[in-house]
Protein backbone atom coordinates (compact mmCIF):
# COMPACT_ATOMS: atom_id res chain seq x y z
CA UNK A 1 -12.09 4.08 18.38
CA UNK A 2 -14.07 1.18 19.48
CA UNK A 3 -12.07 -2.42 20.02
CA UNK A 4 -12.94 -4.17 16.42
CA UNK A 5 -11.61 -1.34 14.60
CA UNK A 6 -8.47 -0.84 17.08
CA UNK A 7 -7.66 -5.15 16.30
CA UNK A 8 -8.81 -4.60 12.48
CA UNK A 9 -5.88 -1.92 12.24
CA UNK A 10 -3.70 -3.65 13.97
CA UNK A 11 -3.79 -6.65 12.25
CA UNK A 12 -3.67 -4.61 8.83
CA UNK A 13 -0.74 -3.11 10.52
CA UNK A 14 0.75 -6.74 11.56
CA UNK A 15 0.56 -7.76 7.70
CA UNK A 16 1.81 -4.61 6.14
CA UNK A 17 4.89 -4.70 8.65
CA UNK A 18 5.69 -8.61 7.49
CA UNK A 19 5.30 -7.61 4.05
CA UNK A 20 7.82 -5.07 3.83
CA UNK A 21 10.21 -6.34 6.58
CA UNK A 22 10.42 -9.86 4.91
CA UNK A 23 10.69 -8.21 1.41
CA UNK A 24 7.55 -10.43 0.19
CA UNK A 25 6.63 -8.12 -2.77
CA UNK A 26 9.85 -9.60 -3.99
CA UNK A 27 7.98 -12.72 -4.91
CA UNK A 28 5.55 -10.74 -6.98
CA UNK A 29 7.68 -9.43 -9.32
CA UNK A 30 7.45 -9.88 -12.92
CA UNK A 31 11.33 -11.22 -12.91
CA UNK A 32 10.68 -13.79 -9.57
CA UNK A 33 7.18 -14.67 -11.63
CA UNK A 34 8.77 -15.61 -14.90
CA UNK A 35 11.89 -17.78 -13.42
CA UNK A 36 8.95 -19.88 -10.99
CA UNK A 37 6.57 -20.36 -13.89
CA UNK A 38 7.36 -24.19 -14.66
CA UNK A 39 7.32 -24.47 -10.96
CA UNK A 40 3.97 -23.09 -10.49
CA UNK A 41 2.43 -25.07 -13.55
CA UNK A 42 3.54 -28.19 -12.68
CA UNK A 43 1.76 -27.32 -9.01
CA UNK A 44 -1.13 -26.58 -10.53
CA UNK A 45 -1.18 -29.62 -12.53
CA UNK A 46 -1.21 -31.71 -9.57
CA UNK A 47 -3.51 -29.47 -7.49
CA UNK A 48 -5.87 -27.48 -9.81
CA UNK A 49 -8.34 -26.99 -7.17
CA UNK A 50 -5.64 -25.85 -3.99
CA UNK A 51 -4.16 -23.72 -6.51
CA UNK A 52 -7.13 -21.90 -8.18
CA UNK A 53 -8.19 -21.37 -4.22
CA UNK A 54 -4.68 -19.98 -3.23
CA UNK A 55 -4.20 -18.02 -6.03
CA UNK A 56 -7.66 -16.63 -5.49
CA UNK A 57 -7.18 -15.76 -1.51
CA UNK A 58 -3.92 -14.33 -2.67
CA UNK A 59 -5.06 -11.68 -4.82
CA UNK A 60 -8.04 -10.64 -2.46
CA UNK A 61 -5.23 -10.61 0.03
CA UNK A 62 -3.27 -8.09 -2.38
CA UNK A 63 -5.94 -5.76 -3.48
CA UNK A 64 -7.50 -5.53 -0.03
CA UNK A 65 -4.34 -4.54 1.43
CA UNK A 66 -3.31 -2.01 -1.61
CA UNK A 67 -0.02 -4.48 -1.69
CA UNK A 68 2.03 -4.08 -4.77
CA UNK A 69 1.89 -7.32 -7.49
CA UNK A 70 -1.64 -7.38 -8.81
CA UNK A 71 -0.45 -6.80 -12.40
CA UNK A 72 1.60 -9.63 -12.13
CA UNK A 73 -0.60 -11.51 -9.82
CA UNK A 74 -3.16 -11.28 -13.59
CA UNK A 75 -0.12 -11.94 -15.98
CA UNK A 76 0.23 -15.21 -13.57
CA UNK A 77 -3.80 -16.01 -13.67
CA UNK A 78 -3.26 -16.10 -17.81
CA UNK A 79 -0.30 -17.99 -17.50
CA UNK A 80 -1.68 -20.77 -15.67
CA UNK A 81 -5.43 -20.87 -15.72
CA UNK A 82 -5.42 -19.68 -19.48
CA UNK A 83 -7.64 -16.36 -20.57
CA UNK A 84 -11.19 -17.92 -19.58
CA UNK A 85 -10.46 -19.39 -16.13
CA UNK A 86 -7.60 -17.23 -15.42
CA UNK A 87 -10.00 -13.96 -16.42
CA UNK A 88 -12.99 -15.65 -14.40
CA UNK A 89 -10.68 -16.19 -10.94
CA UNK A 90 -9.13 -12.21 -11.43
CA UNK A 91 -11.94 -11.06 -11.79
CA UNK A 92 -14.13 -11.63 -8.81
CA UNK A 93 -10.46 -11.86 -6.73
CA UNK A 94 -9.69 -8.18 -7.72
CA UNK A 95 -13.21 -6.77 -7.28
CA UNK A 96 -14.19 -8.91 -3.69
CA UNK A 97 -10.34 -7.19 -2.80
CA UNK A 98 -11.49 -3.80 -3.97
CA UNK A 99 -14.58 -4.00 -2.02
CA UNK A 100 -13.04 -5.15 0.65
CA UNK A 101 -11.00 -1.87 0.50
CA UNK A 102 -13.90 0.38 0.25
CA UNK A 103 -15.37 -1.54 3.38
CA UNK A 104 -12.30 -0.57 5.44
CA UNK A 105 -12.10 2.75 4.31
CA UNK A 106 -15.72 3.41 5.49
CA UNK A 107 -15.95 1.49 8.85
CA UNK A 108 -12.54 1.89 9.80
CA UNK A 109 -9.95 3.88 8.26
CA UNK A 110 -12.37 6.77 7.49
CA UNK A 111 -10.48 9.36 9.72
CA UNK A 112 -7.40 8.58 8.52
CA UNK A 113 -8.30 8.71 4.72
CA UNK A 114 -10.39 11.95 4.83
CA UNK A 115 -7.59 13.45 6.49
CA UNK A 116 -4.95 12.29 3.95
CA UNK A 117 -6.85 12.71 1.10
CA UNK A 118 -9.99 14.82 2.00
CA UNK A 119 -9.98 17.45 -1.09
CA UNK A 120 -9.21 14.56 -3.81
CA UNK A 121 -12.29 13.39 -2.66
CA UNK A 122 -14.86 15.77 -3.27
CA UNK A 123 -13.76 15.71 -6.94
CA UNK A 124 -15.03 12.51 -6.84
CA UNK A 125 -18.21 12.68 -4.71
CA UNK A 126 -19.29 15.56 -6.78
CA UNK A 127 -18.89 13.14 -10.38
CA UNK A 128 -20.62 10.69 -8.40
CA UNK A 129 -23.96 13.23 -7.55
CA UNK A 130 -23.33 14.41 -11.35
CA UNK A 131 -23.57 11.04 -13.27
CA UNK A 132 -24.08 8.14 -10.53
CA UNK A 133 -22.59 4.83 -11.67
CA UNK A 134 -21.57 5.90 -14.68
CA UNK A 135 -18.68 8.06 -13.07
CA UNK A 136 -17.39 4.70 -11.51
CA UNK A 137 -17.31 2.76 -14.37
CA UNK A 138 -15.32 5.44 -16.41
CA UNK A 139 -12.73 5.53 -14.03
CA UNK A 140 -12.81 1.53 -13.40
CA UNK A 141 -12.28 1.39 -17.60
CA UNK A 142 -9.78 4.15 -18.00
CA UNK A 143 -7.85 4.15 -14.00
CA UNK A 144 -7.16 8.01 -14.28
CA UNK A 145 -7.46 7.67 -9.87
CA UNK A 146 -4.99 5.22 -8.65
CA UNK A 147 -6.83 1.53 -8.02
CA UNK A 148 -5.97 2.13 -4.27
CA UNK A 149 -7.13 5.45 -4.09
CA UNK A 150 -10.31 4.75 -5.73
CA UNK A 151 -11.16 1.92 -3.51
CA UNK A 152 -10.34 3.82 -0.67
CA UNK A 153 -12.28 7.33 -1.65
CA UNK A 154 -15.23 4.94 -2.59
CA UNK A 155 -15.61 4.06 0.69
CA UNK A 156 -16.37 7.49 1.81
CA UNK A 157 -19.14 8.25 -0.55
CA UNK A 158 -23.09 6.70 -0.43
CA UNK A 159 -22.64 4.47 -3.16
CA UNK A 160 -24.05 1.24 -1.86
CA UNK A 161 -21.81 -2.35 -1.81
CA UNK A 162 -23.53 -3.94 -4.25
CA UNK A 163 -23.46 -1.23 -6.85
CA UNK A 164 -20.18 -0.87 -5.95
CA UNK A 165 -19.41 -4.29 -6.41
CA UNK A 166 -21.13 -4.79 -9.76
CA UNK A 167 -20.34 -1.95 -11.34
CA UNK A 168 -16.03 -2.13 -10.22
CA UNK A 169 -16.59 -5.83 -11.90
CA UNK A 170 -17.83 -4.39 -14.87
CA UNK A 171 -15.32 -1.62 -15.33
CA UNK A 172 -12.57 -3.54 -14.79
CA UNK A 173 -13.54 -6.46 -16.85
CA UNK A 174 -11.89 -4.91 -19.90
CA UNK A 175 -8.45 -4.30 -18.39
CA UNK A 176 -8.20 -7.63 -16.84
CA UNK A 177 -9.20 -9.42 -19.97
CA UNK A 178 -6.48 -7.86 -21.28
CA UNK A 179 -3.46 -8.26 -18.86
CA UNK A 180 -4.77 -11.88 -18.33
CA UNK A 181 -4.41 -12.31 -21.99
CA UNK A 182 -1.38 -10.99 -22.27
CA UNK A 183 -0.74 -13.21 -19.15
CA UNK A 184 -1.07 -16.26 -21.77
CA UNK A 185 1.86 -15.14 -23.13
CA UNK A 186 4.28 -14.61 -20.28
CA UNK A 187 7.18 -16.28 -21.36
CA UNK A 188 7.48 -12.87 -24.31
CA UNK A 189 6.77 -10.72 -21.87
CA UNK A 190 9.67 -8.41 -20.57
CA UNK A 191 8.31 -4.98 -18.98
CA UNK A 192 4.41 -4.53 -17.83
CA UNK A 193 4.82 -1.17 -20.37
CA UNK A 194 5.01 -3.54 -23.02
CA UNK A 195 0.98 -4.76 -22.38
CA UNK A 196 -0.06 -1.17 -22.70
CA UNK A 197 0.35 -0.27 -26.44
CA UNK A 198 -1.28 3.55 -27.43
CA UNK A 199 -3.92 1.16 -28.90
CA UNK A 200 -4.98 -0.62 -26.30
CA UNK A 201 -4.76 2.62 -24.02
CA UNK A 202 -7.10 4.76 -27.16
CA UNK A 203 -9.62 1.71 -26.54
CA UNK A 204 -9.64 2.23 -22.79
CA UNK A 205 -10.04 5.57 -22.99
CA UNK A 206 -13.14 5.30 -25.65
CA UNK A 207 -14.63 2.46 -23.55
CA UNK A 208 -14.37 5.23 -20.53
CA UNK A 209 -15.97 7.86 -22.53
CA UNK A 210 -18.77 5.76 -23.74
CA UNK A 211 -21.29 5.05 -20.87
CA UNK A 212 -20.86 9.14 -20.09
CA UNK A 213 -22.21 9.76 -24.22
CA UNK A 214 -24.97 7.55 -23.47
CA UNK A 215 -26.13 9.15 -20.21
CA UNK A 216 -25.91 12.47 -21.76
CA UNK A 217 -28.01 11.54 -24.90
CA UNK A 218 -30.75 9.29 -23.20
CA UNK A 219 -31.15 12.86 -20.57
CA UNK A 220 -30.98 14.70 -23.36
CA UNK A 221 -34.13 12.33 -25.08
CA UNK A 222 -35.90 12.39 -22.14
CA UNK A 223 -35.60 16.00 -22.28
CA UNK A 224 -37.06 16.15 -25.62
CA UNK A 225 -39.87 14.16 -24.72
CA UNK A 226 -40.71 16.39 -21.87
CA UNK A 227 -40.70 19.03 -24.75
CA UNK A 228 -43.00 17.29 -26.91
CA UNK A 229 -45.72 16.41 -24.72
CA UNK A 230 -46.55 20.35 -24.52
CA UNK A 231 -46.00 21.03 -28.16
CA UNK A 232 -48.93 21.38 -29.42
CA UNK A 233 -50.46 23.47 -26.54
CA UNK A 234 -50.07 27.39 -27.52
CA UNK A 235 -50.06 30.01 -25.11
């Protein structure tokens, strides 16, 4: 292991350890959230731009790392920032944190994460030679792999960055409009199970389903247009 991945680890390490030891994740709790939320409005009143910037490092910070407190990390975005802004700063904060996963898992945690989860991820290499893209986005819309693990197995495939990047952004877009809306309403919120209603979880799950229909029919017209070039010709 050469020396920037040896000081990459070990400052991963460094801010894992803190975490934990100092019981930060405490602070991102839905409970810690609520009781701070005048707190953090009035801040952001006064600051809009340190805040927004903060709040934005923070959640790259949190998704990178595979940290605990993103879903409250987005109820917080729609509680302060309101559903456009607040959807607008979650969204490129979750998805440059994501990549930023991927990007560790393929230049310097590969080892580790083929060993711990090497047969998990050939399911998903071998959706990814099957439909491309389109297997990311389906399980971006409808997270049947755990966010982490995603990020992490992502980094061991071919996929490049930027269609990585794009395509996570897109995926996600749905679920984050939706916590960050329900973010608006913090104040009525009392679980994170009480966001996900059967309805909103049937949507994601059509929304996942979709993009997979539309590859299949579009191979299955260019299939018939193969078909139809030689129709006419008898043997």
């Amino acid at each position: 292991m050469n020396l920037k991945k040896s000081l990459a680890l070990l400052a991963g390490g460094l801010v894992l350890a803190a975490f934990f030891a100092f019981d930060l994740g405490h602070y991102l709790t839905l409970a810690e959230i609520k009781t701070r939320q005048a707190q953090m409005a009035a801040l952001y009143a006064q600051s809009p731009w340190t805040v927004l910037l903060a709040f934005g490092a923070l959640y790259v910070l949190v998704t990178a790392l595979s940290l605990p407190g993103a879903v409250p990390l987005t109820l917080v975005g729609g509680a302060l920032f309101g559903l456009g802004v607040g959807t607008l700063v979650v969204s490129f904060a979750s998805t440059l944190g994501a990549t930023l996963a991927m990007l560790s898992a393929r230049y310097v945690l590969r080892d580790l994460v083929q060993a711990r989860w090497g047969q998990k991820l050939e399911t998903i290499q071998q959706g990814l030679d099957r439909d491309g893209a389109f297997y990311l986005f389906s399980l971006r819309l409808l997270p049947v792999v755990p966010f982490f693990l995603l990020n992490l197995a992502m980094g061991l495939t071919r996929m490049k960055v930027w269609t990585y990047f794009w395509v996570s952004q897109l995926g996600m877009l749905a679920g984050t409009l939706a916590f960050v809306n329900a973010g608006t309403q913090l104040g009525r919120i009392d679980s994170v199970a009480g966001i996900l209603s059967p309805a909103l979880w049937g949507s994601f799950a059509l929304l996942a389903v979709l993009p997979l229909l539309l590859q299949k029919a579009l191979a299955l017209w260019q299939k018939r247009q193969v078909y139809a070039r030689w129709a006419s010709v008898r043997p």
